[in-house]
Protein backbone atom coordinates (compact mmCIF):
# COMPACT_ATOMS: atom_id res chain seq x y z
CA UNK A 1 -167.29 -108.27 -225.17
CA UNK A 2 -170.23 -106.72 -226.86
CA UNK A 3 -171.67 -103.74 -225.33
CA UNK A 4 -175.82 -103.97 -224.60
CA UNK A 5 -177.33 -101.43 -226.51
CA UNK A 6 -178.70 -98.30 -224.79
CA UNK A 7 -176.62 -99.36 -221.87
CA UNK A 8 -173.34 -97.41 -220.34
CA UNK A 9 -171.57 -96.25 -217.55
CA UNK A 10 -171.07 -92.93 -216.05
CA UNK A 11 -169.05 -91.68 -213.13
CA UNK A 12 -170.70 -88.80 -211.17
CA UNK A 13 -168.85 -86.75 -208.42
CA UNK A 14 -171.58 -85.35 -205.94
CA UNK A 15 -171.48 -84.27 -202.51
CA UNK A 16 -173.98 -84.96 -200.15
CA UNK A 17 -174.41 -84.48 -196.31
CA UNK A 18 -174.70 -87.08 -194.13
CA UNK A 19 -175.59 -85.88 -190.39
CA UNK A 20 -174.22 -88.21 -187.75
CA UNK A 21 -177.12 -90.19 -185.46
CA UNK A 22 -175.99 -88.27 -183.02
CA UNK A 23 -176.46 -84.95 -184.41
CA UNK A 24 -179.84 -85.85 -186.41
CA UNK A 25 -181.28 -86.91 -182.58
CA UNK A 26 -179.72 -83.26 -181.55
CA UNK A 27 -181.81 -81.09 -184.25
CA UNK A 28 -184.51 -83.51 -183.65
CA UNK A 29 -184.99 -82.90 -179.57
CA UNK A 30 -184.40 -79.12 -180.39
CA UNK A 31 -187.82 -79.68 -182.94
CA UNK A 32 -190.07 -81.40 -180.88
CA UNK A 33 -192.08 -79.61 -178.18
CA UNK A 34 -192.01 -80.45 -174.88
CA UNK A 35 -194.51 -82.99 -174.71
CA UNK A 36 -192.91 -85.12 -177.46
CA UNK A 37 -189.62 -84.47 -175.71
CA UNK A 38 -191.12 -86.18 -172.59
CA UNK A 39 -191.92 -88.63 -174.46
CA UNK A 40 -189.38 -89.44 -176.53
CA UNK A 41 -187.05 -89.05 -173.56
CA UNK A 42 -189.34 -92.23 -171.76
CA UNK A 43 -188.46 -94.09 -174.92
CA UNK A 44 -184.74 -93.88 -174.33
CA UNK A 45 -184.89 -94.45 -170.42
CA UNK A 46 -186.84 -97.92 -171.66
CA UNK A 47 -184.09 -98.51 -174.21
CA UNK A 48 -180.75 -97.37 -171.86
CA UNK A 49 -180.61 -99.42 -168.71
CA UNK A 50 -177.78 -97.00 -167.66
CA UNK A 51 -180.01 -93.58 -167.55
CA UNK A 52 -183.03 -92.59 -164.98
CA UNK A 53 -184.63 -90.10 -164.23
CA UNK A 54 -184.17 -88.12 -161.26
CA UNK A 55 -187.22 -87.05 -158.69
CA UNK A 56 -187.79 -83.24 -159.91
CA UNK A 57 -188.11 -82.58 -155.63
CA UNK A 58 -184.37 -83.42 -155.48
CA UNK A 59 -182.06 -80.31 -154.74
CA UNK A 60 -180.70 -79.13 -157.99
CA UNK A 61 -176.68 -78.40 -158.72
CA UNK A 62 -175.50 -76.10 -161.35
CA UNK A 63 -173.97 -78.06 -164.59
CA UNK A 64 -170.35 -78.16 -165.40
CA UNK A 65 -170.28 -77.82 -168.88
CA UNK A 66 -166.33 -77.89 -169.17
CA UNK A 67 -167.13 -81.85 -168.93
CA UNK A 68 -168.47 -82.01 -172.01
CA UNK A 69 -165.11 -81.05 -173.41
CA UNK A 70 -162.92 -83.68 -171.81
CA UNK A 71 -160.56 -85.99 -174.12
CA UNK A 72 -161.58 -88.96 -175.12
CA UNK A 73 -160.24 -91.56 -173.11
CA UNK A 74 -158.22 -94.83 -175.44
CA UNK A 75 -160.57 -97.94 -175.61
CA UNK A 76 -158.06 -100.19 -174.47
CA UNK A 77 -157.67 -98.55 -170.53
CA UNK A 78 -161.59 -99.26 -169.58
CA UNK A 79 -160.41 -99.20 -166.13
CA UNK A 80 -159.39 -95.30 -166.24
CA UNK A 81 -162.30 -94.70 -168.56
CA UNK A 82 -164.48 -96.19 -165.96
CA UNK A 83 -163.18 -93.83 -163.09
CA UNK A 84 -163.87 -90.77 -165.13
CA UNK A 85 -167.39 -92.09 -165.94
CA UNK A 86 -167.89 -92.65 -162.22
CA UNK A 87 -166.99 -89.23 -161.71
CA UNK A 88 -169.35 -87.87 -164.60
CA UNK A 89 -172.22 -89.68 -162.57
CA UNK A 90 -171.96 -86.71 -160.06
CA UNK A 91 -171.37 -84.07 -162.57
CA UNK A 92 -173.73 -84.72 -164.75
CA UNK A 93 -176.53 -85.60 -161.70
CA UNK A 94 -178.69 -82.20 -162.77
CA UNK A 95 -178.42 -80.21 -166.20
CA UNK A 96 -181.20 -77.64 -165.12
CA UNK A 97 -178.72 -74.68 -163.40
CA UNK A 98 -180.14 -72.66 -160.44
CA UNK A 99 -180.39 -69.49 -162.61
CA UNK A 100 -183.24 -67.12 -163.05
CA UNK A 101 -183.92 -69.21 -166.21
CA UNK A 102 -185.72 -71.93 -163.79
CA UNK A 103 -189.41 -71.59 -163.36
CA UNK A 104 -190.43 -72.92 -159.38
CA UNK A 105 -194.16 -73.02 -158.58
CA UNK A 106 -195.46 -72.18 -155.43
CA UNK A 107 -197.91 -74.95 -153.07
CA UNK A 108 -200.40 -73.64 -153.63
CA UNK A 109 -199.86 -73.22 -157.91
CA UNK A 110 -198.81 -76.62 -158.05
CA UNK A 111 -202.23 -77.92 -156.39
CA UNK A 112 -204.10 -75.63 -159.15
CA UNK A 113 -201.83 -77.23 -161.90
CA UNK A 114 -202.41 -80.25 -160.86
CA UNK A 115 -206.54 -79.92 -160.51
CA UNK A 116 -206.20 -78.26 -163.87
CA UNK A 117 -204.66 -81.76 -165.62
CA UNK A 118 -207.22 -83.95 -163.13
CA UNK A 119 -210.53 -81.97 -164.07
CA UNK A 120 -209.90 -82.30 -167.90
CA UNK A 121 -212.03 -84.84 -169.06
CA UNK A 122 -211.79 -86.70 -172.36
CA UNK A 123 -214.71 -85.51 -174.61
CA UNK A 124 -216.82 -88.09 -176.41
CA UNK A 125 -216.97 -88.85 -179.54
CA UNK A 126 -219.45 -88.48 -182.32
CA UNK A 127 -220.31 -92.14 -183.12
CA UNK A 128 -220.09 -92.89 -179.48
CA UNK A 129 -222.84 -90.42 -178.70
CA UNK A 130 -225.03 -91.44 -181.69
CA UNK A 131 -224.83 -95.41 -181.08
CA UNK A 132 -225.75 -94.71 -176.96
CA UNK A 133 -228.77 -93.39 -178.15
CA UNK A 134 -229.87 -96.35 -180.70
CA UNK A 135 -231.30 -98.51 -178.15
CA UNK A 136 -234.13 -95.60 -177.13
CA UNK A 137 -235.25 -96.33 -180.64
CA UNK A 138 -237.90 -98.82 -181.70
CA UNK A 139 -235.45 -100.05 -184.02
CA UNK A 140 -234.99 -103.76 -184.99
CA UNK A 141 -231.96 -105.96 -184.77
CA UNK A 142 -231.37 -105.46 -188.33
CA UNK A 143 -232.09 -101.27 -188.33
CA UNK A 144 -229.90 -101.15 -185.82
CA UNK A 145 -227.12 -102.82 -187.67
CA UNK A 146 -228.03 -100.18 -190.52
CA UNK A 147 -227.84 -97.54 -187.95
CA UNK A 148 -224.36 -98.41 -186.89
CA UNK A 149 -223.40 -98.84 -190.52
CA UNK A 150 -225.16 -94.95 -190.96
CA UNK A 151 -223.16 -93.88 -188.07
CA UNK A 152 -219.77 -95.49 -189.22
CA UNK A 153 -220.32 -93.31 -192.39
CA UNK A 154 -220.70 -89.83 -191.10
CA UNK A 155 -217.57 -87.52 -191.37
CA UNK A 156 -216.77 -85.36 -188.33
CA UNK A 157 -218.89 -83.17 -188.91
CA UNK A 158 -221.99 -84.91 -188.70
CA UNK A 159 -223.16 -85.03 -192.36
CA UNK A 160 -223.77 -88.23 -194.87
CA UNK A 161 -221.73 -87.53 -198.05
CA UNK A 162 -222.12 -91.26 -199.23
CA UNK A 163 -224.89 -91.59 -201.56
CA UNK A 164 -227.56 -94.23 -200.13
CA UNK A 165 -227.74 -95.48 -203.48
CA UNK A 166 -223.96 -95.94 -203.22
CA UNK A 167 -224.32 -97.58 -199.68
CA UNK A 168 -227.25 -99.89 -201.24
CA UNK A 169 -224.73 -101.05 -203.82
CA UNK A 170 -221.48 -101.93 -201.56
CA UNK A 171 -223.73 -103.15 -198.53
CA UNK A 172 -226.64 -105.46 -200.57
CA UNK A 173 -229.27 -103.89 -198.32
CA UNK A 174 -232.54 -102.64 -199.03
CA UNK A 175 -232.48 -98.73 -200.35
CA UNK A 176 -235.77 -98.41 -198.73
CA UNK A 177 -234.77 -99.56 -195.73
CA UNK A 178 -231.24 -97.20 -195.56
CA UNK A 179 -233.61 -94.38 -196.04
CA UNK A 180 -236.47 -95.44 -193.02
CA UNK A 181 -232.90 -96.15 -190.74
CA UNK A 182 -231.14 -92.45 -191.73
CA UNK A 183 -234.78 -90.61 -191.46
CA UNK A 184 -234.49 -92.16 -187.69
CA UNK A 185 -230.61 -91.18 -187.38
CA UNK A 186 -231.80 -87.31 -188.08
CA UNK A 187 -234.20 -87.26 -184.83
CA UNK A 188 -231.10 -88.39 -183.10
CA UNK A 189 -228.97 -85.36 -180.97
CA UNK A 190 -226.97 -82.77 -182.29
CA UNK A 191 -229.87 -81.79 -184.18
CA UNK A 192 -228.98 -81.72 -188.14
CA UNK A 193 -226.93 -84.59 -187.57
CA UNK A 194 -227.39 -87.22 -190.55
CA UNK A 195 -227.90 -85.06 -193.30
CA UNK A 196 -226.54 -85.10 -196.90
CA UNK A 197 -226.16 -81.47 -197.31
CA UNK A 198 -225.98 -77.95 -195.82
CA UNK A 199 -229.48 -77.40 -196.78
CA UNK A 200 -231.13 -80.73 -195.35
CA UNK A 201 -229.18 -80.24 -192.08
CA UNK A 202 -230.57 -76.40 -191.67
CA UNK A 203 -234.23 -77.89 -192.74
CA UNK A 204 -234.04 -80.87 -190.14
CA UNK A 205 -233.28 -77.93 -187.67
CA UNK A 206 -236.12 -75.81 -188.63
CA UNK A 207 -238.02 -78.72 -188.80
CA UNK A 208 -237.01 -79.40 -184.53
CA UNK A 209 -238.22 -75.90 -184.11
CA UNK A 210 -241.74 -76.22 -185.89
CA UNK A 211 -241.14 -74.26 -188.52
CA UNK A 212 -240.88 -76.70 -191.96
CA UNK A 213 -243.42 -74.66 -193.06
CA UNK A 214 -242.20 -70.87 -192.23
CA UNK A 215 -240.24 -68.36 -194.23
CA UNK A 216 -236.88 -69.12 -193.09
CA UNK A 217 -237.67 -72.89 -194.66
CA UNK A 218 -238.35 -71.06 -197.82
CA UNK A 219 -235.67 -69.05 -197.90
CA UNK A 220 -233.52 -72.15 -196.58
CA UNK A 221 -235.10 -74.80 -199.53
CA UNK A 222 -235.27 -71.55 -202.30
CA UNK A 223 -232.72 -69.47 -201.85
CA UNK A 224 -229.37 -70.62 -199.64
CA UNK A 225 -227.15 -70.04 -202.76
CA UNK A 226 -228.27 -66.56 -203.14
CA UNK A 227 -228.67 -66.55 -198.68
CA UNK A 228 -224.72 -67.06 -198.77
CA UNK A 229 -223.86 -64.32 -201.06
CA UNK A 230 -226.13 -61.52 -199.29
CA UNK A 231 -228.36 -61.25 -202.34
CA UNK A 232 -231.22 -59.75 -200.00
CA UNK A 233 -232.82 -58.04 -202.80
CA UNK A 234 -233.07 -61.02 -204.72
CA UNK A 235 -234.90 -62.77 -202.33
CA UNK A 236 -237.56 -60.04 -201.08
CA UNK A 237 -238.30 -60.16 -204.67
CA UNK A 238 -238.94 -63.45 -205.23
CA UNK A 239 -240.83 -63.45 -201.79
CA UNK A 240 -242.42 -60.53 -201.96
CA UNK A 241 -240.75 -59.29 -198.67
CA UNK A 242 -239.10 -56.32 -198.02
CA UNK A 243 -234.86 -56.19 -197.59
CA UNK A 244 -235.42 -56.00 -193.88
CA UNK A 245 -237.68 -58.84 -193.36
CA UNK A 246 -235.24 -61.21 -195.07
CA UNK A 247 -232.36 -59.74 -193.00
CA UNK A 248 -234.01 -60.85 -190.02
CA UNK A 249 -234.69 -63.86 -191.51
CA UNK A 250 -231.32 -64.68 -191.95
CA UNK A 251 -230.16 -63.33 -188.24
CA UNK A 252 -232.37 -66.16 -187.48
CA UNK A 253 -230.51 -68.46 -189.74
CA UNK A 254 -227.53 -67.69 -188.90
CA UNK A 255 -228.03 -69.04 -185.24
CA UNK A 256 -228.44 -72.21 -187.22
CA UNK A 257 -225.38 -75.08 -186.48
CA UNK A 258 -223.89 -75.59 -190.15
CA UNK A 259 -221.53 -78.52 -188.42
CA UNK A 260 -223.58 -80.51 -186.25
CA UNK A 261 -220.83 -83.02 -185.11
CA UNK A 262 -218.24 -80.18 -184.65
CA UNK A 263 -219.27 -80.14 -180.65
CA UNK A 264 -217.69 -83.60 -180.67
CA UNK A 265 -214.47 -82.88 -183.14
CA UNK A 266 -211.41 -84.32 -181.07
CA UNK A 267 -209.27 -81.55 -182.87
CA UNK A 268 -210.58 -79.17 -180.74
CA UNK A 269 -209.06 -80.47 -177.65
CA UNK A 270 -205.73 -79.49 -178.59
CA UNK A 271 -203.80 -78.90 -174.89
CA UNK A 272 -200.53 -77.03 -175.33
CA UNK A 273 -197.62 -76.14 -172.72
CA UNK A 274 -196.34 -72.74 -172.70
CA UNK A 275 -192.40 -73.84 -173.19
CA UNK A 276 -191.37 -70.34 -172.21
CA UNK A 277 -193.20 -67.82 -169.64
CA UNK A 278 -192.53 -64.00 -169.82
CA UNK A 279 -193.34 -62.07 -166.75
CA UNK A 280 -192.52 -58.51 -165.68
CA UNK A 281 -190.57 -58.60 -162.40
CA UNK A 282 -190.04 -54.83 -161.13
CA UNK A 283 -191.12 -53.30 -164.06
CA UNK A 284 -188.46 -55.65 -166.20
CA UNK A 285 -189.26 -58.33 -168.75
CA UNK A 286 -188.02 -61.94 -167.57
CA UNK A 287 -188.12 -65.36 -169.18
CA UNK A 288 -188.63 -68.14 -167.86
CA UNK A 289 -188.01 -71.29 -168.94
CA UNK A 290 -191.34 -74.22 -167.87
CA UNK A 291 -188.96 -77.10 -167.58
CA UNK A 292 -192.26 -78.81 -165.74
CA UNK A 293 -192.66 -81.58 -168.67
CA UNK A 294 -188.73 -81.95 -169.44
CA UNK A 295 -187.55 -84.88 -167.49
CA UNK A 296 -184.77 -84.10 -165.31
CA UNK A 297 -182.17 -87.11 -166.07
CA UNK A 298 -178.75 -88.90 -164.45
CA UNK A 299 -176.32 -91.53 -165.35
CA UNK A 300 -177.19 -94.34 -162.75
CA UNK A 301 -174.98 -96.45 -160.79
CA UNK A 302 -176.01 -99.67 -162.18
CA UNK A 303 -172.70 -100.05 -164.33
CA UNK A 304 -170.78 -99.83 -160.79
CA UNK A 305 -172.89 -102.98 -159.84
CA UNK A 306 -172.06 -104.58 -162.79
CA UNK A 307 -168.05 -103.96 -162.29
CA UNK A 308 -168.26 -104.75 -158.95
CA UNK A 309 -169.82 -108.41 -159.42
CA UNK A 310 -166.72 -108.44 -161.66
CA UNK A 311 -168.28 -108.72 -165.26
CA UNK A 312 -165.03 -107.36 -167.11
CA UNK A 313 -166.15 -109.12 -170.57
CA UNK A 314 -164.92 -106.55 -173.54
CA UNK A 315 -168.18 -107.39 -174.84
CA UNK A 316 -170.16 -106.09 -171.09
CA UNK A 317 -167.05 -103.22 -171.16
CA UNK A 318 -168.29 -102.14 -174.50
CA UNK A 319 -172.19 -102.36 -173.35
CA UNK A 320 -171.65 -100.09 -170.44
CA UNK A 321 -169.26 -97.59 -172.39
CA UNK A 322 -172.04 -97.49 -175.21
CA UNK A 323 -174.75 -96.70 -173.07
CA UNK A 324 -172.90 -94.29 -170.23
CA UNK A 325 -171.84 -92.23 -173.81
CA UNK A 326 -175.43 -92.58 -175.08
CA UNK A 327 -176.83 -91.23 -171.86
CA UNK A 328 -174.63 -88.80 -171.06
CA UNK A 329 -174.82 -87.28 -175.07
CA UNK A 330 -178.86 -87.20 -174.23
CA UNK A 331 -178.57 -85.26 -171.35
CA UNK A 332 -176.20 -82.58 -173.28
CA UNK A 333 -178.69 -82.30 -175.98
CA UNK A 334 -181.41 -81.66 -173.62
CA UNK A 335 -179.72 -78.95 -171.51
CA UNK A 336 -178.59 -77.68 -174.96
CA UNK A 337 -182.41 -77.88 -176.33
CA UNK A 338 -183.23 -75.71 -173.30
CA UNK A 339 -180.27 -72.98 -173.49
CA UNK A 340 -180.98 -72.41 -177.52
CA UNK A 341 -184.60 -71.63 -177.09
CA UNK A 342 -184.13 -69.59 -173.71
CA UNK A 343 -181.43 -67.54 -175.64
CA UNK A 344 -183.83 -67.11 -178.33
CA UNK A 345 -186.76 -66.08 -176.18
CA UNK A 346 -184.46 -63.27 -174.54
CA UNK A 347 -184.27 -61.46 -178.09
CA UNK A 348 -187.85 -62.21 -178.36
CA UNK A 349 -188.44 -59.96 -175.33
CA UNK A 350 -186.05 -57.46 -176.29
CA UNK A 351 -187.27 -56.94 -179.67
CA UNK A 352 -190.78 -56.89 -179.15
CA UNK A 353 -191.55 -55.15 -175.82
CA UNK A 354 -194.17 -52.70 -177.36
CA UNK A 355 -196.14 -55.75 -177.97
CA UNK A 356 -195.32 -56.71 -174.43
CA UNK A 357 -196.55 -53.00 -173.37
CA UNK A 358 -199.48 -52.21 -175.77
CA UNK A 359 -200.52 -55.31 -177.62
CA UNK A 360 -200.55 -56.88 -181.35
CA UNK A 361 -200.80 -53.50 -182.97
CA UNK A 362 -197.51 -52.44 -182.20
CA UNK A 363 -195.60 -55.86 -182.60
CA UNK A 364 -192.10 -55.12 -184.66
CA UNK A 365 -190.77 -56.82 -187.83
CA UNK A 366 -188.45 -59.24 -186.71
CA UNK A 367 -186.42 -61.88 -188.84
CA UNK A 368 -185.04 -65.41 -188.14
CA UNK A 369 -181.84 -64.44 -189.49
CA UNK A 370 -181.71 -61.51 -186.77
CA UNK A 371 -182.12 -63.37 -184.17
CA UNK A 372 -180.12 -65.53 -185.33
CA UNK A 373 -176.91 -63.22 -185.58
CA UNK A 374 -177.65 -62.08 -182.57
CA UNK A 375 -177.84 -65.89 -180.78
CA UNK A 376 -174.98 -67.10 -182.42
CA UNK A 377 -176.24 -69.83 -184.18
CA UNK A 378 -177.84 -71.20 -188.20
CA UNK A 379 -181.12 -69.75 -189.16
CA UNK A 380 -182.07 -73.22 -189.25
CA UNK A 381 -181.49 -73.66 -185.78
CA UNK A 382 -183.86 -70.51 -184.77
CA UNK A 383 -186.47 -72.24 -187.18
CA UNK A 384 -186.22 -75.57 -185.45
CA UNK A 385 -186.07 -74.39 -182.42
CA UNK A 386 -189.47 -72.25 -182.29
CA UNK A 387 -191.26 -74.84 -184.41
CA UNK A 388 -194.17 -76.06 -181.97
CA UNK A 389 -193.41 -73.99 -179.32
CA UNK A 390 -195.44 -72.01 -177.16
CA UNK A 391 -194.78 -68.56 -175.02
CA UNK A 392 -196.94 -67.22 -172.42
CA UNK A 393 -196.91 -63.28 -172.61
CA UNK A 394 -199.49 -61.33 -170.11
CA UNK A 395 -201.40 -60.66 -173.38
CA UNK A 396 -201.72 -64.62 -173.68
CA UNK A 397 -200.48 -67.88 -175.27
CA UNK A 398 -198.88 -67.69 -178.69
CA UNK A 399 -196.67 -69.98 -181.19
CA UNK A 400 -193.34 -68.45 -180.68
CA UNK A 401 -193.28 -68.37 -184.61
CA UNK A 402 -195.50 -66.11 -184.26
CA UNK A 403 -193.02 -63.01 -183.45
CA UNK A 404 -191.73 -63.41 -186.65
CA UNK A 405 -193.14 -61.55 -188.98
CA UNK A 406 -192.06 -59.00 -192.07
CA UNK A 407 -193.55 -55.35 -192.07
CA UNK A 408 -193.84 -51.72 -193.61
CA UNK A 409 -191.78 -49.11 -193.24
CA UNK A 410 -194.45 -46.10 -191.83
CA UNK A 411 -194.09 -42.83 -190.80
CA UNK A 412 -193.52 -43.84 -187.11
CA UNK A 413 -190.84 -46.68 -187.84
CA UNK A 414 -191.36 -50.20 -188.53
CA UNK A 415 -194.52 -52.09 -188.89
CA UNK A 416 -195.26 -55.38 -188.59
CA UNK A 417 -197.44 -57.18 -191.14
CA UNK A 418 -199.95 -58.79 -187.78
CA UNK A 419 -199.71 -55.09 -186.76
CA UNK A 420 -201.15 -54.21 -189.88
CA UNK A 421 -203.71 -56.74 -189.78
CA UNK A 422 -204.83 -56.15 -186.48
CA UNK A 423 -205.52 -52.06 -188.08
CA UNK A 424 -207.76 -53.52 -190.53
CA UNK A 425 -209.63 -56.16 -188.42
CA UNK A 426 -210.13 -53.16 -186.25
CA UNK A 427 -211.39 -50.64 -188.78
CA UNK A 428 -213.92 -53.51 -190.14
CA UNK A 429 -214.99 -54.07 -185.90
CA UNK A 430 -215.96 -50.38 -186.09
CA UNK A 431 -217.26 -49.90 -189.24
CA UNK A 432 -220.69 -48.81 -190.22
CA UNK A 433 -222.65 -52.09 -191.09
CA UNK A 434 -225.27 -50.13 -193.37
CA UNK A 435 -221.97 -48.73 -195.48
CA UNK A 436 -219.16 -51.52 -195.12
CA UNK A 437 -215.63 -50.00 -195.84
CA UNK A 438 -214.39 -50.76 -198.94
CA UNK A 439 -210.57 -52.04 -199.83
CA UNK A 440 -209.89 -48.90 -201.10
CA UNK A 441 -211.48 -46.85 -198.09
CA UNK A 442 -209.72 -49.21 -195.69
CA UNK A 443 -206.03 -48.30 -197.46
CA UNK A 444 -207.30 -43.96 -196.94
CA UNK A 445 -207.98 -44.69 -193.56
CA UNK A 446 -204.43 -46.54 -192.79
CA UNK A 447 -202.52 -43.87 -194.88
CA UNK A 448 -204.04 -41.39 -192.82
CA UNK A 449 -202.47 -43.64 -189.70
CA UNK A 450 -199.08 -43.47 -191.76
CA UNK A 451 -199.36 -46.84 -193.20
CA UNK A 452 -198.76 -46.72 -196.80
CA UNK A 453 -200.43 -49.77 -198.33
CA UNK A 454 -201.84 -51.03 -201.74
CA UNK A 455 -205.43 -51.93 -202.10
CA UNK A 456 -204.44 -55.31 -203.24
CA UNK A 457 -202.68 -56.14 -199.93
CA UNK A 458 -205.84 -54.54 -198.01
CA UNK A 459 -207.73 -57.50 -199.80
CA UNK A 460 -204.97 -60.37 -199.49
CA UNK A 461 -204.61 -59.61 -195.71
CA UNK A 462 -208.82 -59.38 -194.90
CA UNK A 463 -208.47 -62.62 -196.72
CA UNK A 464 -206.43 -64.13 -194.38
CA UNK A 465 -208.62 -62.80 -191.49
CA UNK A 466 -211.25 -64.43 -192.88
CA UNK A 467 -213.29 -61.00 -193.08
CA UNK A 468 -215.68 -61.01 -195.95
CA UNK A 469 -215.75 -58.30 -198.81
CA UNK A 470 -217.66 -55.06 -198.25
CA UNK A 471 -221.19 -56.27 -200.12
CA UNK A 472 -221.36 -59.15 -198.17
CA UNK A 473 -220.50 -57.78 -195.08
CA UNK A 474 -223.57 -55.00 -195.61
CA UNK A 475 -226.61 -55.67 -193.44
CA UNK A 476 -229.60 -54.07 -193.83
């Protein structure tokens, strides 16, 4: 047989991993926070016939875990697999133990929570806002078409970027009359909404405030470039003002909205659940696990019904033995989900109780692989485990990620790198605003505190705190 050229056959060996379903919906409860566990878990009770959820007013009974280690049973004696499942129904009734690990709200906290949840209203949007107030315009039928076409076309934060000329081409209307309809759209509320640029949208404010014909238009339709990079001098110069005049001038600008549609961004509602609380209790540290949105779950007796009305088909045998299984391997991963990130919260606590006591500035370096040795369990498993989750600390909410941090070794001990950031972002709060600190002052003034830095990572970390550099900090 003749061989096609360029053609040939190679044997590889590789190994690969291949996680069992099982596992992969394990790691992937452990992931999610609770609000995707709640309702992911809804998604299963929909989908398993043979698992409910049990009222979370119900008394509670600690978990035998030892049943999670039983022998499998042979598939050919359903009958005595049957009897043990029956008995698993009662075992497996509650997985949340009656430890100190179980947060309980008072009355009178759960009527607050719930008020909370009930007063939170769903904020409107942008285009919603702007087409309600079309119809107290003297628009036409056909401008108002154009204005919902306008609308359609902002971006969330209010401005135009489409060229009109652009929309004029795609659309077939009239440029003349896209430019009438979008000079009507800018009188609409937020003020500056409409506009095609950061300097329209500051000139449409001005504009609202009658002054389109004062200095801080000029400096706004002249000089914003040279406005956003503190070049004062530049522009009492060309204005024949002095350095303070156009320093007031820009106070006034800067009380300016940049992002007119920003009061109507969706992303800004983001509610969160704190999946861990940390209180002190008698001068101790205790965590507490908020199992509030983790649905407490049971086996249910339907299979009994279904043996007892005599349906002993292999193929109904093998439904109920699927699902009991299924149910019952949920209800371990959950209790398991819960455990792994209570265990990890306890070193949490232990590690970092002078941020507990005094605040960011004295929060320790901590690793995943630390807590990890110390848990008993993959560095992966810390990382999935504290990915989108939340503890409440009495200094506030925080990602638990955020505990984990790198640092410097100083003359007091170990430093982390968000304790080092907080030393800068407070040097820069006190600072003299005539004579802004420089990188290099800022790294004398933390070796003096015992933090031996380089000026580069002064400038990398005020970076990432979004503090400007000294010149254009400077106000005169």
């Amino acid at each position: 047989m003749a061989q096609v050229p360029g053609l040939q056959q190679v044997q590889r060996l590789s190994l690969q991993q291949v996680l069992a379903p099982q596992l992969q919906q394990s790691l992937h409860l452990l992931q999610v926070n609770a609000l995707e566990l709640n309702a992911l878990v809804h998604e299963e009770l929909q989908q398993n016939p043979l698992l409910e959820e049990e009222p979370k007013d119900d008394p509670q009974v600690e978990v035998e875990t030892a049943t999670a280690e039983r022998e499998p049973i042979p598939d050919d004696d359903f009958k005595r697999e049957f009897e043990v499942l029956s008995k698993l129904d009662d075992e497996w009734r509650e997985y949340f133990a009656q430890t100190n690990s179980f947060r309980r709200r008072s009355p009178e906290q759960e009527e607050q929570y719930q008020h909370f949840f009930e007063s939170i209203v769903e904020r409107e949007s942008l285009p919603h806002h702007l087409l309600g107030q079309i119809d107290d315009t003297e628009l036409s039928a056909d401008d108002h078409k154009v204005a919902e076409l306008l609308i359609g076309s902002l971006n969330d934060d209010g401005y135009l970027l489409s060229p009109l000329e652009e929309l004029a081409i795609n659309t077939g209307l009239p440029l003349e009359q896209l430019e009438r309809v979008l000079h009507e759209l800018q009188t609409f509320h937020p003020v500056g909404v409409g506009a095609r640029n950061l300097r329209e949208c500051l000139l449409i404010q001005l504009d609202r405030l009658g002054k389109s014909e004062s200095l801080e238009a000029a400096v706004v339709s002249q000089h914003l470039d040279d406005l956003g990079r503190k070049r004062f001098p530049e522009i009492a110069r060309a204005l024949n003002l002095t350095v303070e005049d156009i320093q007031k001038i820009a106070n006034f600008i800067s009380t300016l909205e940049p992002k007119p549609g920003r009061l109507f961004n969706a992303e800004q509602d983001q509610y969160v659940a704190a999946d861990v609380v940390v209180q002190e209790i008698d001068g101790q540290y205790t965590v507490l696990l908020n199992n509030d949105h983790v649905p407490h779950l049971r086996i249910s007796n339907a299979y009994k019904e279904l043996m007892v009305r005599g349906e002993q088909a292999r193929e109904a045998r093998d439904y109920v033995r699927e699902k009991i299984r299924a149910g019952k391997f949920l209800i371990k991963s959950i209790h398991q989900r819960q455990q792994t990130i209570y265990n990890i919260a306890k070193v949490i606590v232990e590690r970092q109780c002078g941020f507990l006591d005094k605040g960011i500035s004295h929060l320790k370096p901590l690793t995943m692989g630390q807590v990890a040795e110390v848990v008993g369990v993959h560095e992966t498993t810390v990382s999935r485990a504290v990915a989108n989750k939340y503890m409440q600390t009495p200094h506030g909410l925080f990602e638990m990620k955020f505990f984990f941090t790198p640092g410097f070794e100083t003359a007091g001990g170990a430093l982390s790198n968000t304790s080092v950031k907080d030393h800068i972002a407070k040097l820069v709060e006190r600072e003299d605003t005539d004579k802004p600190l420089s990188d290099q002052e800022i790294v004398a003034l933390l070796k003096e505190q015992g933090i031996p830095i380089a000026r580069r990572t002064v400038a990398k970390y005020r970076s990432e705190l979004n503090i400007l550099p000294s010149n254009l900090r400077k106000k005169f």
